[in-house]
C-alpha atoms as a PDB file:
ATOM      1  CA  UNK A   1       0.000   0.000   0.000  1.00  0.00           C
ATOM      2  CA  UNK A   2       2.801   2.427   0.778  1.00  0.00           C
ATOM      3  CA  UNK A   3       6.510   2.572  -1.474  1.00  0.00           C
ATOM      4  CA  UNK A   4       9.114   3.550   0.533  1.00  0.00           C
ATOM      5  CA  UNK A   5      12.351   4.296  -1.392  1.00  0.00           C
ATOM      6  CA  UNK A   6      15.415   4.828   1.405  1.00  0.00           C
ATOM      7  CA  UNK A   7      17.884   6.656   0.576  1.00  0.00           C
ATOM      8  CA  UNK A   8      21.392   7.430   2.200  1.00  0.00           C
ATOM      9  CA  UNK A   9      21.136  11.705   2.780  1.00  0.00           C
ATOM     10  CA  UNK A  10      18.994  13.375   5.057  1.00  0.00           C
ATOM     11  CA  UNK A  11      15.952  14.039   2.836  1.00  0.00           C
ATOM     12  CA  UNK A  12      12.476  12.321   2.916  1.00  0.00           C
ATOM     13  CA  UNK A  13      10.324  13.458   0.197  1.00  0.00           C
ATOM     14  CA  UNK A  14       6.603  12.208   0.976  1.00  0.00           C
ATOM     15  CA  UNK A  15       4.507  12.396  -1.783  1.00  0.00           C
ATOM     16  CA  UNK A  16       0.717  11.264   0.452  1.00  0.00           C
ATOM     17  CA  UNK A  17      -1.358  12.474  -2.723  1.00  0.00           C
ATOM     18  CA  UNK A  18       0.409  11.256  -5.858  1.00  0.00           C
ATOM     19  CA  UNK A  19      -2.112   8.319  -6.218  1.00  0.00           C
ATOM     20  CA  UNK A  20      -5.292   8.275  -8.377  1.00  0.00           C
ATOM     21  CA  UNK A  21      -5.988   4.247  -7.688  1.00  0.00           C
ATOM     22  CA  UNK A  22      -9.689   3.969  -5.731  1.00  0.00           C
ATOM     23  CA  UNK A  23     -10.575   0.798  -5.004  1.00  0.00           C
ATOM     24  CA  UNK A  24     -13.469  -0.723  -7.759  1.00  0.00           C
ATOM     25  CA  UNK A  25     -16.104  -1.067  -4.647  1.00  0.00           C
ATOM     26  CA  UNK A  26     -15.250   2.394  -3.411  1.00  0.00           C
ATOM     27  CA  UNK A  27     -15.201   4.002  -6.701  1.00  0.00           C
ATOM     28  CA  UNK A  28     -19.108   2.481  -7.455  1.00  0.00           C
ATOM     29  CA  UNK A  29     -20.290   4.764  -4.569  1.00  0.00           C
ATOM     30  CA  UNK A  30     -18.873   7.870  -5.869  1.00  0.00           C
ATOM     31  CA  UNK A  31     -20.303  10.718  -8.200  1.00  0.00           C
ATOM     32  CA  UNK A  32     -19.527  10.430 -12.218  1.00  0.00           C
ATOM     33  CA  UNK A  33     -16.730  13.217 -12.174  1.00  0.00           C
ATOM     34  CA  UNK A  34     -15.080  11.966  -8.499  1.00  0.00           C
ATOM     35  CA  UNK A  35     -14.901   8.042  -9.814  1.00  0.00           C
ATOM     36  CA  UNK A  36     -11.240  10.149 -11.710  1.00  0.00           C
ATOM     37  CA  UNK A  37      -9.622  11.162  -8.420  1.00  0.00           C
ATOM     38  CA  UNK A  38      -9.592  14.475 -10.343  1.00  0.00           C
ATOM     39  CA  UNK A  39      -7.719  16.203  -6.872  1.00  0.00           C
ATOM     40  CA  UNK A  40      -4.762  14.043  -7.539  1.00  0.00           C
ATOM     41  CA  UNK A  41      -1.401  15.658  -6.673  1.00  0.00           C
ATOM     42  CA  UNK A  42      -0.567  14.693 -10.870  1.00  0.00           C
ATOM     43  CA  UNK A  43       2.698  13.039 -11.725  1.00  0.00           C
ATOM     44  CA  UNK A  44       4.522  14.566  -8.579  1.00  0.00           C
ATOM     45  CA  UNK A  45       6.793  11.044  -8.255  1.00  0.00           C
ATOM     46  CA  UNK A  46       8.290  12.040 -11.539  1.00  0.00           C
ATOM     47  CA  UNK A  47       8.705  15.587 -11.154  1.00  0.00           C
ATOM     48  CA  UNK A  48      10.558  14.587  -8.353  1.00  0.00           C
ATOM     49  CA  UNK A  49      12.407  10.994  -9.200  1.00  0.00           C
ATOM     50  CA  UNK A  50      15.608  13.238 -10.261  1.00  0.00           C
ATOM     51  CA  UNK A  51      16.416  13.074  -5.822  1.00  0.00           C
ATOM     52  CA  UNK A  52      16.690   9.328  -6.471  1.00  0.00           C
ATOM     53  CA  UNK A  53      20.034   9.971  -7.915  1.00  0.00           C
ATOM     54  CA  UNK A  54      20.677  12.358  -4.995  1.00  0.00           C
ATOM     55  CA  UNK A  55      20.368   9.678  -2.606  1.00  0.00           C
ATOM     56  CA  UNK A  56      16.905  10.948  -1.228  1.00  0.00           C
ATOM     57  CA  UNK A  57      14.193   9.060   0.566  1.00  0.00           C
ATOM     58  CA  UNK A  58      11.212   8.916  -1.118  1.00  0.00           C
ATOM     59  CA  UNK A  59       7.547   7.949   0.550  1.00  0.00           C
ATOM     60  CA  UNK A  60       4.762   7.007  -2.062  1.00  0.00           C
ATOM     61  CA  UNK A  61       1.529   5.586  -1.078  1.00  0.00           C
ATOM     62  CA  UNK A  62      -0.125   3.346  -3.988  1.00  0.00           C
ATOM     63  CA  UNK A  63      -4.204   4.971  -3.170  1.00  0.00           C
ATOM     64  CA  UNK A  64      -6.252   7.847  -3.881  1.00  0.00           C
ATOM     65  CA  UNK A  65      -6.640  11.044  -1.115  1.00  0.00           C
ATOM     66  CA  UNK A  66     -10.157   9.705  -1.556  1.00  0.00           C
ATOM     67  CA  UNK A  67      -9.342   6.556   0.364  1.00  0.00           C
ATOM     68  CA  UNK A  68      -8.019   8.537   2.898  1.00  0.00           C
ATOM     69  CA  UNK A  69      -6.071  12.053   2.780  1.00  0.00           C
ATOM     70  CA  UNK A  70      -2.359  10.960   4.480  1.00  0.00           C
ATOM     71  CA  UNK A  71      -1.900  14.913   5.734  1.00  0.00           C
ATOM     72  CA  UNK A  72      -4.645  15.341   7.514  1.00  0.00           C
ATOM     73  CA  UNK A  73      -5.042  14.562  11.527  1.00  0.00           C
ATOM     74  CA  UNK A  74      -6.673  11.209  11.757  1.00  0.00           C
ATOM     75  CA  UNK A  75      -9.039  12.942  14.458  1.00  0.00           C
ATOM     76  CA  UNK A  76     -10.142  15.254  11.111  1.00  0.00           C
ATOM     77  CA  UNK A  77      -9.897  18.478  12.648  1.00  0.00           C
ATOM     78  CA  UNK A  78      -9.433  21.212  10.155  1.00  0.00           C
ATOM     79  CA  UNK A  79      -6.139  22.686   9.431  1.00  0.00           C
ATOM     80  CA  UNK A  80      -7.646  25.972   8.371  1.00  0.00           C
ATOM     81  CA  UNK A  81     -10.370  26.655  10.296  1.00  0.00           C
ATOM     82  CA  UNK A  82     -12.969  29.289   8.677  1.00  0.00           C
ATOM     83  CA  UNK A  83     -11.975  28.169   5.424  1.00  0.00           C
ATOM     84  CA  UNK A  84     -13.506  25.083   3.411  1.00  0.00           C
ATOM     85  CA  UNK A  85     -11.129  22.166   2.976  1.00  0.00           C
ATOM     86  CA  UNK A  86     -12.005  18.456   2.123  1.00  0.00           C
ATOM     87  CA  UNK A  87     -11.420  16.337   5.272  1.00  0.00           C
ATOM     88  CA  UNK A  88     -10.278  12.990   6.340  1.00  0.00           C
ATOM     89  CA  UNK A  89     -12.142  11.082   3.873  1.00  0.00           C
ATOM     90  CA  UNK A  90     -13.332  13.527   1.740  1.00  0.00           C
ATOM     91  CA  UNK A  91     -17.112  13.813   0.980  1.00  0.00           C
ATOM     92  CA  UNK A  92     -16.382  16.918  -1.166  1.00  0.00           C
ATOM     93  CA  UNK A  93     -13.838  17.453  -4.441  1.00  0.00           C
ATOM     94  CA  UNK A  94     -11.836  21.048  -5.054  1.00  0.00           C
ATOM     95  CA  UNK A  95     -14.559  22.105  -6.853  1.00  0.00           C
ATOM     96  CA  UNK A  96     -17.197  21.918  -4.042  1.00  0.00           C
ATOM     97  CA  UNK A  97     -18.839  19.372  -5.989  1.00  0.00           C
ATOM     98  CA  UNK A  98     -19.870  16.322  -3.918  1.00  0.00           C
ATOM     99  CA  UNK A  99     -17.550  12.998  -4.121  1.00  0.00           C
ATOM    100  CA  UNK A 100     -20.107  10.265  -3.150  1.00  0.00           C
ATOM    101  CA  UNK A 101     -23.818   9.331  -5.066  1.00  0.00           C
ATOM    102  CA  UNK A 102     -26.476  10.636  -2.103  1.00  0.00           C
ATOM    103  CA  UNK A 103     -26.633   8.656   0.733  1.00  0.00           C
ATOM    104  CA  UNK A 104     -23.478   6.391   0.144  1.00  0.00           C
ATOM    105  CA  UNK A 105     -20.742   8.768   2.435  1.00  0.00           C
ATOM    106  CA  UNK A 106     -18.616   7.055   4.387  1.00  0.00           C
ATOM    107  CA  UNK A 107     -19.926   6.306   8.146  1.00  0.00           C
ATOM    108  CA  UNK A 108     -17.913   6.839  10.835  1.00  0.00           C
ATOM    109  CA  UNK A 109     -16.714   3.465  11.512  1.00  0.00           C
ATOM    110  CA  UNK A 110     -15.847   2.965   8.112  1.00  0.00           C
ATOM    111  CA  UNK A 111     -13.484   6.304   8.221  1.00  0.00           C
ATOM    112  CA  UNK A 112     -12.040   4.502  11.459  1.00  0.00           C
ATOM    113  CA  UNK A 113     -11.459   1.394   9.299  1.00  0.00           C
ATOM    114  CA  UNK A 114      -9.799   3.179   6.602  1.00  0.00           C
ATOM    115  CA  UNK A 115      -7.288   5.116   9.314  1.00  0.00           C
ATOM    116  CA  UNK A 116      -6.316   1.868  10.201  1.00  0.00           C
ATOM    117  CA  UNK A 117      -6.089   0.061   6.706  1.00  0.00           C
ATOM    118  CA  UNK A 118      -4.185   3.124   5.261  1.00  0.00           C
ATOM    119  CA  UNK A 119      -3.607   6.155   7.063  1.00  0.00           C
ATOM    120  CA  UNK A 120      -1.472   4.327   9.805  1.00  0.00           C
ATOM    121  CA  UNK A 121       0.773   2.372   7.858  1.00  0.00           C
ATOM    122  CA  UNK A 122       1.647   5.527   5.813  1.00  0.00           C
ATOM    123  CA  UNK A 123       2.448   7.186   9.026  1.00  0.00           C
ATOM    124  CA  UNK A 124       4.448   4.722  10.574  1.00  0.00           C
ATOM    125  CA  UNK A 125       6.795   4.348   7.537  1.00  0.00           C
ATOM    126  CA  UNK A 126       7.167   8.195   7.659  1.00  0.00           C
ATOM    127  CA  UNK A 127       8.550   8.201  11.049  1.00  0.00           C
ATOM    128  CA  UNK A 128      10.387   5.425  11.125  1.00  0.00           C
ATOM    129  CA  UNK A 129      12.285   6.313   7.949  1.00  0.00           C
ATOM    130  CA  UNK A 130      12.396  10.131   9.619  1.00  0.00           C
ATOM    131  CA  UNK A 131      14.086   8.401  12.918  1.00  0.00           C
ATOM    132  CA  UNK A 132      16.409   6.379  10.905  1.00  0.00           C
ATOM    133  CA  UNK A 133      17.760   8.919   9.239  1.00  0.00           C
ATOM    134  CA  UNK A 134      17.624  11.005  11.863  1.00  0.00           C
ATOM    135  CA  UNK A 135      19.235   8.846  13.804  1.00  0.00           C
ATOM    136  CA  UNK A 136      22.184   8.443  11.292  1.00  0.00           C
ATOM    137  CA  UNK A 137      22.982  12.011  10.306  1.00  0.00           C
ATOM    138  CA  UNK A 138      21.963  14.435  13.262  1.00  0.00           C
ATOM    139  CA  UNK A 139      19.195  16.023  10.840  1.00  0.00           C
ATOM    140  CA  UNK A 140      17.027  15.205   8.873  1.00  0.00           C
ATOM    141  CA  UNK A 141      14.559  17.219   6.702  1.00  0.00           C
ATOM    142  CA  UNK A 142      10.960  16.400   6.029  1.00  0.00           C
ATOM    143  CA  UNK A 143       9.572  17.714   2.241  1.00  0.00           C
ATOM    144  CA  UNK A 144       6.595  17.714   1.422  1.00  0.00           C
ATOM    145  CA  UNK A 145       5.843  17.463  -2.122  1.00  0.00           C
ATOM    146  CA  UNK A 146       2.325  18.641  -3.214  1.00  0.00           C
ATOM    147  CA  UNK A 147       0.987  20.043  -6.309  1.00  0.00           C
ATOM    148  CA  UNK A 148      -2.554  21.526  -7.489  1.00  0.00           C
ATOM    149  CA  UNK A 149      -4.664  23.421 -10.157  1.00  0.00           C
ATOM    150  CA  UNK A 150      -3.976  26.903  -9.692  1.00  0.00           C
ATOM    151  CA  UNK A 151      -6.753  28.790 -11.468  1.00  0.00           C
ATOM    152  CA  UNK A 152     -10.612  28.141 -11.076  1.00  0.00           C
ATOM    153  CA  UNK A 153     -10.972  26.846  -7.251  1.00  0.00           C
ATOM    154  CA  UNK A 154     -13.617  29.645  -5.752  1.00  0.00           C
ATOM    155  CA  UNK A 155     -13.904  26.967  -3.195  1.00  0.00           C
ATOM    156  CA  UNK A 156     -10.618  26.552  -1.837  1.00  0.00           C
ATOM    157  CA  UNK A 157      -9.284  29.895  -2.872  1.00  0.00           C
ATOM    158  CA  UNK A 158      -9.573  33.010  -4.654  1.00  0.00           C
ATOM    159  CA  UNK A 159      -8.283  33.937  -7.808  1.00  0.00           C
ATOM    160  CA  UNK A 160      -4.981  32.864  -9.160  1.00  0.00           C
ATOM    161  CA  UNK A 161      -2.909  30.455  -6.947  1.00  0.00           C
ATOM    162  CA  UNK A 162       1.112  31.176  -7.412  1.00  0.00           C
ATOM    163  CA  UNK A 163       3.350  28.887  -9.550  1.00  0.00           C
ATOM    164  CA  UNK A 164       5.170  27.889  -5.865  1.00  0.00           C
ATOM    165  CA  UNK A 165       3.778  28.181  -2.678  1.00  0.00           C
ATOM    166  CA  UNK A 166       6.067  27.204   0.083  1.00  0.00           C
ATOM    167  CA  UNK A 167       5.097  26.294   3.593  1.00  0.00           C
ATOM    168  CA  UNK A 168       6.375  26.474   6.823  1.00  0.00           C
ATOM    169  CA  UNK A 169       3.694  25.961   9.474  1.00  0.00           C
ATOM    170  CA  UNK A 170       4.299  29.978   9.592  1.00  0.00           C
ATOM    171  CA  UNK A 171       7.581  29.810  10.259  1.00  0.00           C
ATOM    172  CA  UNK A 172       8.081  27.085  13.133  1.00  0.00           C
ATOM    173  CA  UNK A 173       8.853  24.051  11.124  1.00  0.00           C
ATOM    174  CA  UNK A 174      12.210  24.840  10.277  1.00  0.00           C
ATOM    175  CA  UNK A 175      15.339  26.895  11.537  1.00  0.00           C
ATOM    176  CA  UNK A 176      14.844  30.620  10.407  1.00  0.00           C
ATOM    177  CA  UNK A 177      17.970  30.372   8.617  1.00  0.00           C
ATOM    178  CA  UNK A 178      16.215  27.462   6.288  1.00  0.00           C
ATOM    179  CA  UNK A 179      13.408  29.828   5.630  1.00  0.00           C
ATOM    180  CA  UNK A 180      15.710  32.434   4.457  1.00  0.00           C
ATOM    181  CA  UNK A 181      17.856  30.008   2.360  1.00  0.00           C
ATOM    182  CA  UNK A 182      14.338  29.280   0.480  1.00  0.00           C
ATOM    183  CA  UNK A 183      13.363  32.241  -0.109  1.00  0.00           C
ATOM    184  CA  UNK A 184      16.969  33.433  -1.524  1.00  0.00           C
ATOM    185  CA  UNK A 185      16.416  30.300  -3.669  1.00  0.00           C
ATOM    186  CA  UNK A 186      13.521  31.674  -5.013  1.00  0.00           C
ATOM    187  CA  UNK A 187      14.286  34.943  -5.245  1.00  0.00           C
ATOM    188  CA  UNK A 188      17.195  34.071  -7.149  1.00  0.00           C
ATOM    189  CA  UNK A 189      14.830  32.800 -10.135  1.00  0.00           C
ATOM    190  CA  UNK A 190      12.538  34.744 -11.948  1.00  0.00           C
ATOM    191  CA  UNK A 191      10.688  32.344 -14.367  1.00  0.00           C
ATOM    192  CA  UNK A 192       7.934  31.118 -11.341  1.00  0.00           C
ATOM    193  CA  UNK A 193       5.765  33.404  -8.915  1.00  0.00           C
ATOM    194  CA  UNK A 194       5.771  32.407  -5.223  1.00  0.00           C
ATOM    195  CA  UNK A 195       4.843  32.674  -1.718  1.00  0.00           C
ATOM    196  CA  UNK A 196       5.589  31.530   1.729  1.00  0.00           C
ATOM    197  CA  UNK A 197       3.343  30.778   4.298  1.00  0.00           C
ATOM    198  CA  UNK A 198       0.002  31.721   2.148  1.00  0.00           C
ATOM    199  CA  UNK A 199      -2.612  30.139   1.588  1.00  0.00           C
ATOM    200  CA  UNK A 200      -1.411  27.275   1.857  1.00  0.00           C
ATOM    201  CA  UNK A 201       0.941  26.693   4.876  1.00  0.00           C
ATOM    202  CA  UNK A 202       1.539  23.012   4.996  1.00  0.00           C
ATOM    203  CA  UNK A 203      -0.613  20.000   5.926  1.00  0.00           C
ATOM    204  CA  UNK A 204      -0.710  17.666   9.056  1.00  0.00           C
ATOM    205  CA  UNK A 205       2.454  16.520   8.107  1.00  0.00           C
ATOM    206  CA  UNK A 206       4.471  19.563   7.754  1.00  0.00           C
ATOM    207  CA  UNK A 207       2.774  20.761  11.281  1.00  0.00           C
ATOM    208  CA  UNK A 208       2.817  17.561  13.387  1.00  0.00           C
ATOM    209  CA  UNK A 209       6.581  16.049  12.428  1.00  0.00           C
ATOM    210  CA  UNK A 210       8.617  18.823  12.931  1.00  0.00           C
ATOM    211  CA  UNK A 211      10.834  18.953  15.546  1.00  0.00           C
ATOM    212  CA  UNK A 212      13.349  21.503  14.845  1.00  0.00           C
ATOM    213  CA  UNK A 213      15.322  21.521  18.471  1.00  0.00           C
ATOM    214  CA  UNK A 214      15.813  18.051  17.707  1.00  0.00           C
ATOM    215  CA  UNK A 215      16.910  18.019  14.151  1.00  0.00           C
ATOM    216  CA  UNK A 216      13.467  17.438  11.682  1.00  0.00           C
ATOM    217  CA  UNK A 217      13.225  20.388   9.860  1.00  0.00           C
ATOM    218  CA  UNK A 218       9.702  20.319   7.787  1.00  0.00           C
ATOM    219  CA  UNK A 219       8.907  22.108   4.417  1.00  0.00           C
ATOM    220  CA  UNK A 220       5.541  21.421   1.858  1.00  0.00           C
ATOM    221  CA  UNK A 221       5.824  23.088  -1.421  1.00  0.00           C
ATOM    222  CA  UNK A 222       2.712  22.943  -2.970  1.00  0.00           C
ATOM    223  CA  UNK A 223       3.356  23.610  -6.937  1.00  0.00           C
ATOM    224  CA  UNK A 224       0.389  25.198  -9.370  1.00  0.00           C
ATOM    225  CA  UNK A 225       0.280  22.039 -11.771  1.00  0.00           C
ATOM    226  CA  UNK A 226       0.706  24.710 -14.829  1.00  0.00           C
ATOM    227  CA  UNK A 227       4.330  24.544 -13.664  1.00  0.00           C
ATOM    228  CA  UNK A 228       5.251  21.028 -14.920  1.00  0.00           C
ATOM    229  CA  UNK A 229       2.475  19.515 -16.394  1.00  0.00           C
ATOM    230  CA  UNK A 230      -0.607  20.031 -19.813  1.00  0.00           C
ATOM    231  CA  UNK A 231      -3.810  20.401 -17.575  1.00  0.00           C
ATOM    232  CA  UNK A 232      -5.925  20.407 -20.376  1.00  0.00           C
ATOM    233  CA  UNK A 233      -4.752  16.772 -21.546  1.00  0.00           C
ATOM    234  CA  UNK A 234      -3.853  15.832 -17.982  1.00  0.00           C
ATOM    235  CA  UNK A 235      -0.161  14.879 -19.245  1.00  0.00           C
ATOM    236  CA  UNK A 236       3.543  15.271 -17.811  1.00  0.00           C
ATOM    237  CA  UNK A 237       4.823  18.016 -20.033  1.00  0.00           C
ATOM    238  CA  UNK A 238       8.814  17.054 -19.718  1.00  0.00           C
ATOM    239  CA  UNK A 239      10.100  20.508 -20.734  1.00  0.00           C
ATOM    240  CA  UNK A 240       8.196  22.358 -18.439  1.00  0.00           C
ATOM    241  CA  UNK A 241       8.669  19.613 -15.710  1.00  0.00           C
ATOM    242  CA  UNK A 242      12.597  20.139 -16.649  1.00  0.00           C
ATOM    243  CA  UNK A 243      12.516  23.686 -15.925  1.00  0.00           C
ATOM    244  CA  UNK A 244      10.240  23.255 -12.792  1.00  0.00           C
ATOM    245  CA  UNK A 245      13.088  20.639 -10.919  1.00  0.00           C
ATOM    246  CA  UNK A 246      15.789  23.486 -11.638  1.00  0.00           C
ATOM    247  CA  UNK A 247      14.069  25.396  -9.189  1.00  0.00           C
ATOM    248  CA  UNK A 248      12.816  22.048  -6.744  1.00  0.00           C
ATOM    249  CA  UNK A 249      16.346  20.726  -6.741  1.00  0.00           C
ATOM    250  CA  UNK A 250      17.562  24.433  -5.680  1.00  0.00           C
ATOM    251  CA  UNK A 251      15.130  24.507  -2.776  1.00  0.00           C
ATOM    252  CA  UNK A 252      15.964  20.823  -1.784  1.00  0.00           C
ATOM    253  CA  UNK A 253      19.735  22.314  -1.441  1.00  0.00           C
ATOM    254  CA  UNK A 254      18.591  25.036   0.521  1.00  0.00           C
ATOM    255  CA  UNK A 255      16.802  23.158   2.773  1.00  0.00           C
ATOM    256  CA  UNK A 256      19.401  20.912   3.433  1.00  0.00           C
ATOM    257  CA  UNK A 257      22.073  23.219   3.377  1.00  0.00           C
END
C-alpha cells in the first residue's frame, strides 16, 4: 500500500497524494466526475524521481486522497479553520462538488477502518524512515511534495494560486535560517511566482513532524500544476517539468544546506 524508497542523505520526500488508484467497490459509490480522483497531486513522483540519484528518501503511497487524505489529523480536525477544505475522507472534491452518489458517504466506523487500513501504515513508515535517518545524520529534513490546479478553485481559494507556494507551518517548522535560504532560492529565479506561508501553509504533516530543536526540519511546497504539467490533456509536459526541478532541486539544497 505504501513505497518507501530509502535513501542514504537526510531528505524524505513524501509524496501522500500522488495516487489516483480507488478501489473498484469504493469508486461504485462515488459521483460520475469523483470516480477520476480528479484532486490528484498529478505526476509529482516524476517531477521529483531526479532526488533518487541524490540519494533521497522517497515515501509514495499506492491509493487515492479519496481513500483517505495521508496529511490530515486522523481525528479530522481542520487545518484551516474558517476556510472550506475536504477532510479525512473527503465527501467533497476542489470544486465543491460532492464525491459520493447521495446517501453512500462514508460512516464513521468505516473512516475509522480506513485510518487503520491506510492512514497508519503511511504514518508509521514516515517516522520510522524520519528516525532512521535522523538517527544516522543528526538532521534530517521532512519535504513535502504537493501540487494543485492553480486557477478556477472559488472553493478553496480566490483567484490565481502562485506557480510555488512554500510552507512552513508559519515559520516554526524549520530553523529561520532554512526559511531564508528558500526564499533566496527563489528569489534568485525569476521564471515562477511564489509565496511563503500563504494560503497554503503546509498540511498535518508539515505541522505535526517537525521537531526543529531536535533536528526534523519540515517544508511542503505545494506547486500550481501549470508549472510542470498540460492540464488540459492531464499529461507530464517534460520541458516544463525540466525547468520546474531546476528550481525544486535548488530549494531541496537550501533546505538541506
Amino acid at each position: 500500500m505504501t513505497t518507501l524508497i530509502q535513501g542514504s542523505i537526510p531528505l524524505l520526500i513524501s509524496l501522500p497524494h500522488n495516487s489516483s488508484f480507488i478501489p473498484e467497490a469504493l469508486r461504485d459509490r462515488m459521483t460520475l466526475s469523483a470516480q477520476s480522483a480528479p484532486d490528484t497531486d498529478w505526476f509529482v513522483d516524476q517531477l521529483y524521481d531526479f532526488a533518487r540519484d541524490w540519494g533521497a528518501s522517497i515515501l509514495i503511497p499506492s491509493y487515492s486522497r479519496y481513500v483517505v487524505d495521508l496529511n490530515r489529523p486522523a481525528s479530522d480536525e481542520s487545518l484551516y479553520p474558517g476556510q472550506n477544505t475536504t477532510g479525512l475522507c473527503p465527501t467533497v472534491q476542489f470544486t465543491g462538488e460532492p464525491v459520493y452518489q447521495a446517501g453512500r458517504e462514508p460512516s464513521f466506523d468505516e473512516i475509522r477502518l480506513r485510518v487503520e487500513q491506510y492512514w497508519e501504515p503511511y504514518h508509521a513508515a514516515l517516522r520510522q524512515e524520519l528516525e532512521r535517518l535522523r538517527n544516522e545524520f543528526g538532521r534530517v529534513v521532512l519535504w513535502e511534495g504537493h501540487s494543485i490546479k492553480g486557477d478556477d478553485l472559488p472553493y478553496l481559494f480566490e483567484g490565481r494560486l502562485p506557480d510555488l507556494n512554500i510552507g512552513t507551518a508559519g515559520g516554526i517548522s524549520c530553523r529561520p535560517e532554512t526559511q531564508a535560504r528558500l526564499q533566496a532560492a527563489l528569489e534568485d529565479q525569476d521564471r515562477f511566482d511564489w509565496v511563503i506561508n500563504g494560503r497554503f501553509q503546509g498540511g498535518y504533516n508539515t505541522r505535526h513532524y517537525h521537531d526543529v530543536a531536535n533536528g526534523i526540519e519540515t517544508i511542503q511546497l505545494e506547486m500550481a500544476q501549470r508549472t510542470y504539467m498540460d492540464e488540459q490533456r492531464l499529461a507530464f509536459h517534460q520541458e516544463k517539468a525540466e525547468q520546474a526541478q531546476v528550481v525544486i532541486a535548488a530549494l531541496l539544497h537550501a533546505a538541506l544546506s
